[in-house]
Protein backbone atom coordinates (compact mmCIF):
# COMPACT_ATOMS: atom_id res chain seq x y z
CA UNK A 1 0.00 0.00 0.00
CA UNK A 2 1.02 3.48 -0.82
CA UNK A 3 0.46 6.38 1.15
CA UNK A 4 0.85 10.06 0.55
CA UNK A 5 0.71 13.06 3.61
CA UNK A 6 -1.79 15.72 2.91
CA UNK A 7 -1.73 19.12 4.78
CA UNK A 8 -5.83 20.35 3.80
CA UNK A 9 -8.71 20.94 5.49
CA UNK A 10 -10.52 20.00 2.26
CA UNK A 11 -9.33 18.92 -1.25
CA UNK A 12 -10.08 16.79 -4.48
CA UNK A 13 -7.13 15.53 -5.21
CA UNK A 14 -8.38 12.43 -4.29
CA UNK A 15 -11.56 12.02 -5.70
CA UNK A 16 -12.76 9.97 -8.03
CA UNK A 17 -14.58 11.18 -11.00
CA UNK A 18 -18.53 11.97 -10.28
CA UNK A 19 -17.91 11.38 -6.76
CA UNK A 20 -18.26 14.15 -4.15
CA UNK A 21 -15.67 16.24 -2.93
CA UNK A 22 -14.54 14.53 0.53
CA UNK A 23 -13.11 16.29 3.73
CA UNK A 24 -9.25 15.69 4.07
CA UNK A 25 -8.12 15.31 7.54
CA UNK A 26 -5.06 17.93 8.70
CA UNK A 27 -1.52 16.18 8.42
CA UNK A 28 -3.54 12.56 7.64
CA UNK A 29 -2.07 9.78 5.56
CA UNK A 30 -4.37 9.01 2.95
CA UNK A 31 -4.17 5.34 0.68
CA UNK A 32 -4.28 6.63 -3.49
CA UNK A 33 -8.09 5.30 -2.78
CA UNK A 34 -9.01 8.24 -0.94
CA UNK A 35 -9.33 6.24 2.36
CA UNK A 36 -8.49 7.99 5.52
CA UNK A 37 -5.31 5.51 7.28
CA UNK A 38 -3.91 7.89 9.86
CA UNK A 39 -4.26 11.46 11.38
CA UNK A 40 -2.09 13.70 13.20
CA UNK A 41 -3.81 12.58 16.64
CA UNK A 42 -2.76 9.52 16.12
CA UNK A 43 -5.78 7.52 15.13
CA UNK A 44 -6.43 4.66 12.78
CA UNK A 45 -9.79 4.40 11.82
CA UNK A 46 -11.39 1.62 10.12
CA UNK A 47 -11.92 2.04 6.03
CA UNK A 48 -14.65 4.81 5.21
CA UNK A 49 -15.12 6.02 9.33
CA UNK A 50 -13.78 9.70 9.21
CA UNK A 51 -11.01 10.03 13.04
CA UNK A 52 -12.57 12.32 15.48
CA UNK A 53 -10.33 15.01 17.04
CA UNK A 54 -11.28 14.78 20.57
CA UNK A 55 -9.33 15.85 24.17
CA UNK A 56 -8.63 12.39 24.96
CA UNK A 57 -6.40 11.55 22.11
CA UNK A 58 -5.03 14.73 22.11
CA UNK A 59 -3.90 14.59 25.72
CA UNK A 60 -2.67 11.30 24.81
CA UNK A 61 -0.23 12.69 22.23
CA UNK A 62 0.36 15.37 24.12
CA UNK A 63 1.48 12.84 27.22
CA UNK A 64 3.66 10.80 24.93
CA UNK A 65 5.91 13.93 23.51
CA UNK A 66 6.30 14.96 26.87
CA UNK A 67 8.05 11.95 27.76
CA UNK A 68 9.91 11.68 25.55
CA UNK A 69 11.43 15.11 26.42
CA UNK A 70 11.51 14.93 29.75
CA UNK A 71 13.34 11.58 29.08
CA UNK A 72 15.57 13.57 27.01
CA UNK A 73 16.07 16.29 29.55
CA UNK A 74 16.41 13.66 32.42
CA UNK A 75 19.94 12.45 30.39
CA UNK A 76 21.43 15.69 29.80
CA UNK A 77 20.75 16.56 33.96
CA UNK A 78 22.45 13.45 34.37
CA UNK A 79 25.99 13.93 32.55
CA UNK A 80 25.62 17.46 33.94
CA UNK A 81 25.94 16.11 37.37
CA UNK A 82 28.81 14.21 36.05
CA UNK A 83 30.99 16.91 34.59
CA UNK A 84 30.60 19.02 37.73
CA UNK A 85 32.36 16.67 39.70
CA UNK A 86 35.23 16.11 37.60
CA UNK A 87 37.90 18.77 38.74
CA UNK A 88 38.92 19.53 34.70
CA UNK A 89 35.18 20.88 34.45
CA UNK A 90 34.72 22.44 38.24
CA UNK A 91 34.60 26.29 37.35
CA UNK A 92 32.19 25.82 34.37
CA UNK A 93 28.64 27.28 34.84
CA UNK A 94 25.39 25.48 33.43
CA UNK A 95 25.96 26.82 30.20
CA UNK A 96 28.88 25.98 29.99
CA UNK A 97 28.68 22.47 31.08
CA UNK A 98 26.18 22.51 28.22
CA UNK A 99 28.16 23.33 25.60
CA UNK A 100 31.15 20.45 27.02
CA UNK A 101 28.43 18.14 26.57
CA UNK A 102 27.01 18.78 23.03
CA UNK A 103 31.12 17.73 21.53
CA UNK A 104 31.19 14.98 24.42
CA UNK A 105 30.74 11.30 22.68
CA UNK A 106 28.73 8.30 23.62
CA UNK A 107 30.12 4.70 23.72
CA UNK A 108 28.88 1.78 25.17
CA UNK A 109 31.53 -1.33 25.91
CA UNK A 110 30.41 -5.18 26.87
CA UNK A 111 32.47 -6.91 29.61
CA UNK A 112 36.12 -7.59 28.90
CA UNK A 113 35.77 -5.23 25.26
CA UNK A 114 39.10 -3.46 25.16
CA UNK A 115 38.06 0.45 25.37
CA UNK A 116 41.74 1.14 23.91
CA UNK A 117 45.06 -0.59 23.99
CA UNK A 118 48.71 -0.30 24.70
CA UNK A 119 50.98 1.69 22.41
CA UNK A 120 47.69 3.05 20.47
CA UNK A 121 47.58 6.60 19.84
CA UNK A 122 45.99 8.65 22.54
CA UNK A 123 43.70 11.15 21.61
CA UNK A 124 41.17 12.30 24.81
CA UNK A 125 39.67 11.61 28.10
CA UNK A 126 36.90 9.07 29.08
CA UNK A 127 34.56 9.26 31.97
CA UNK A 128 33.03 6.48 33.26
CA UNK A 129 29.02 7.41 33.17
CA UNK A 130 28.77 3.39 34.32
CA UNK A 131 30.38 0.68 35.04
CA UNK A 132 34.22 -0.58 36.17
CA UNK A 133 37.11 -0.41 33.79
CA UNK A 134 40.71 -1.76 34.58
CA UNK A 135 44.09 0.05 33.58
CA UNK A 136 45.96 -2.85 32.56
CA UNK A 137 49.81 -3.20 31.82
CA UNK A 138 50.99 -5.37 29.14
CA UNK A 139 51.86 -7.88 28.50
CA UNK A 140 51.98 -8.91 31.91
CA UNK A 141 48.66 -7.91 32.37
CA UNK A 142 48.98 -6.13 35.81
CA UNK A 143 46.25 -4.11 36.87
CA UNK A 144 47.65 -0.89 37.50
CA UNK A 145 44.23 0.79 39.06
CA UNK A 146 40.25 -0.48 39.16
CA UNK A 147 37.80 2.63 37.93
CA UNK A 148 33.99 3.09 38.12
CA UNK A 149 30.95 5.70 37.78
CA UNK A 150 32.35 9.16 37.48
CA UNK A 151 35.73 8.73 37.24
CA UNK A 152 37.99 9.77 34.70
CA UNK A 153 41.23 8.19 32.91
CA UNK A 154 43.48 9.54 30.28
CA UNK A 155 42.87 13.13 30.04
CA UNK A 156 46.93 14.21 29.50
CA UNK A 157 46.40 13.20 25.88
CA UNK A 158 44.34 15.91 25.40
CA UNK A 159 47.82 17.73 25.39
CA UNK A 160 49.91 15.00 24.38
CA UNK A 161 49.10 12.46 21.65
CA UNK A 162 52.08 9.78 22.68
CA UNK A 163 51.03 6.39 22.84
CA UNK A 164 48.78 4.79 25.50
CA UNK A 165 51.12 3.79 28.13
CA UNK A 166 48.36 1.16 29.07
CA UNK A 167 45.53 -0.99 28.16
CA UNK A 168 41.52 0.04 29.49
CA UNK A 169 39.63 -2.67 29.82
CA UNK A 170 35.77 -3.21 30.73
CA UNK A 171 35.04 -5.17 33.63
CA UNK A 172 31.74 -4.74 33.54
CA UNK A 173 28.97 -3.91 30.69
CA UNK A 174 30.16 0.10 30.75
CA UNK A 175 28.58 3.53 29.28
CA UNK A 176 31.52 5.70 28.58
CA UNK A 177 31.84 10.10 27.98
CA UNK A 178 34.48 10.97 25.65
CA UNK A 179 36.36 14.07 25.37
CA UNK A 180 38.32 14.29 22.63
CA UNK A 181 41.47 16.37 21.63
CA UNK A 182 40.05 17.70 17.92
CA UNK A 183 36.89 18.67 19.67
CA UNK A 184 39.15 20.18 22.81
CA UNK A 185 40.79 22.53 20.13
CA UNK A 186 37.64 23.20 18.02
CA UNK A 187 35.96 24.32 20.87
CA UNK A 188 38.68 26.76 21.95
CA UNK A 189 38.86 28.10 18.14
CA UNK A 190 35.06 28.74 18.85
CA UNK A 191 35.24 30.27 22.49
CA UNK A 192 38.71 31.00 23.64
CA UNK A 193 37.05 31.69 27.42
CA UNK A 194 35.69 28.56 27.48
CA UNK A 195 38.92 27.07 26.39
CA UNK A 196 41.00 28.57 28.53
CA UNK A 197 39.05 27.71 31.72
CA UNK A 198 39.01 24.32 30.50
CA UNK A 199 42.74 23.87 29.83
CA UNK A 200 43.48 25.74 33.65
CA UNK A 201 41.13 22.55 35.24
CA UNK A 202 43.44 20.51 33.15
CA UNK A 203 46.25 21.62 34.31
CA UNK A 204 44.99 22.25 37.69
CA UNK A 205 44.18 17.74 37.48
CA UNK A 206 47.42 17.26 35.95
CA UNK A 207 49.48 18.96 38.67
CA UNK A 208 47.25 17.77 41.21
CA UNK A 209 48.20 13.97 39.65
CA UNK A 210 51.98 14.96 39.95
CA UNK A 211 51.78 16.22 43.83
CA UNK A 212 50.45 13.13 45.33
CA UNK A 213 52.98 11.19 42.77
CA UNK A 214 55.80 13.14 44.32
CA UNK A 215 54.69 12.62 47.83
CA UNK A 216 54.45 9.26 47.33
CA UNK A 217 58.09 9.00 46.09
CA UNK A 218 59.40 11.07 49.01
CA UNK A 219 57.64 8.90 52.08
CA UNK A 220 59.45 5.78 49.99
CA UNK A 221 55.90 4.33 49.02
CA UNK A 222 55.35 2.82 45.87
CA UNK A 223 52.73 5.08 44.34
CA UNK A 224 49.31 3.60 42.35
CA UNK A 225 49.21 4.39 38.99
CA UNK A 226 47.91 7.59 38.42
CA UNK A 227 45.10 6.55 34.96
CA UNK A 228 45.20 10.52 34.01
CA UNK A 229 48.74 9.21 32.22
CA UNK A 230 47.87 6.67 30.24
């Protein structure tokens, strides 16, 4: 069956010759045989029964659009909440935040997927929106630290695009953020503010990173691998 979408109140486009002119729903889908299949409320009436436009289906439609945004909205509150707490994005205001997460980039990863490996190229960060990842050396595949939801791992390549001194590795079925360097530099091409206060939490992390490296090397402790360096 074919169908064509008709914006008219009332038409003959459809009509057969010596037959009356018939009244075209708004926005309905219409078979080439003149016979009403679908309206904009959302109806599907039987062959030759004209949909009625009442309140009920209306608030119906009305109910199932605003789910779906509210679903929508529900998400983006979410990964807001996320990027506050990471101390890269701590001085950025709601609109801000908003504007990090329109580059950000979705992935999802199954238990034990490989997120990236040793020696590859390292391009961005990842937050962990859910889930546990490992930082793996190889090949003797220590674990060098154990990650979960709203942590963060390999944000110096967003400065430095040497090789992955480790291997990321899902634990667990895991929904990942990632910030990558091309958008990082796009973005500051676009709004050098934003940029800037950006690249001052980075470096803020970074040092921060360093400090409690050093500290650990002057009390004579072996220190955990720090995942911002991988």
């Amino acid at each position: 069956m074919f169908f064509v979408k008709l914006k008219l109140h009332y038409g003959n486009a459809l009509q057969k010759p010596g037959v009356p002119p018939k009244k075209i729903e708004p926005c309905a889908y219409y078979d080439f045989g003149g016979t009403l299949i679908y309206n904009s409320l959302g109806r599907f009436p039987s062959a030759g029964v004209p949909a009625q436009h009442d309140a009920h289906h209306e608030e119906t439609m009305d109910s199932i659009w605003g789910n779906i945004f509210k679903q929508g909205k529900k998400e983006d509150d979410e990964i807001r909440t996320i990027l506050k707490r990471i101390s890269v994005f701590k001085d950025l205001d709601n609109r801000e935040l908003a504007r990090v997460e329109r580059i950000l980039h979705r992935r999802t990863y199954q238990q034990g997927e490989t997120i990236f490996s040793q020696g590859d190229p390292g391009f961005g960060m990842y937050i962990i929106e859910s889930g546990i990842v490992s930082i793996v050396l190889m090949p003797s595949r220590h674990r060098l630290a154990e990650l979960s939801d709203g942590e963060f791992f390999g944000e110096l390549t967003l400065l430095d695009e040497s090789p992955r001194t480790a291997s990321a590795i899902s634990q667990t079925a895991c929904k990942m953020l990632c910030f990558f360097q091309p958008d990082l530099l796009d973005l500051i091409n676009r709004d050098p503010r934003l940029g800037v206060k950006i690249m001052f939490g980075l470096a803020r992390t970074i040092g921060a990173r360093l400090k409690y490296t050093n500290e650990c090397i002057y009390s004579m402790k072996a220190p955990p691998a720090e995942p911002g360096a991988i």
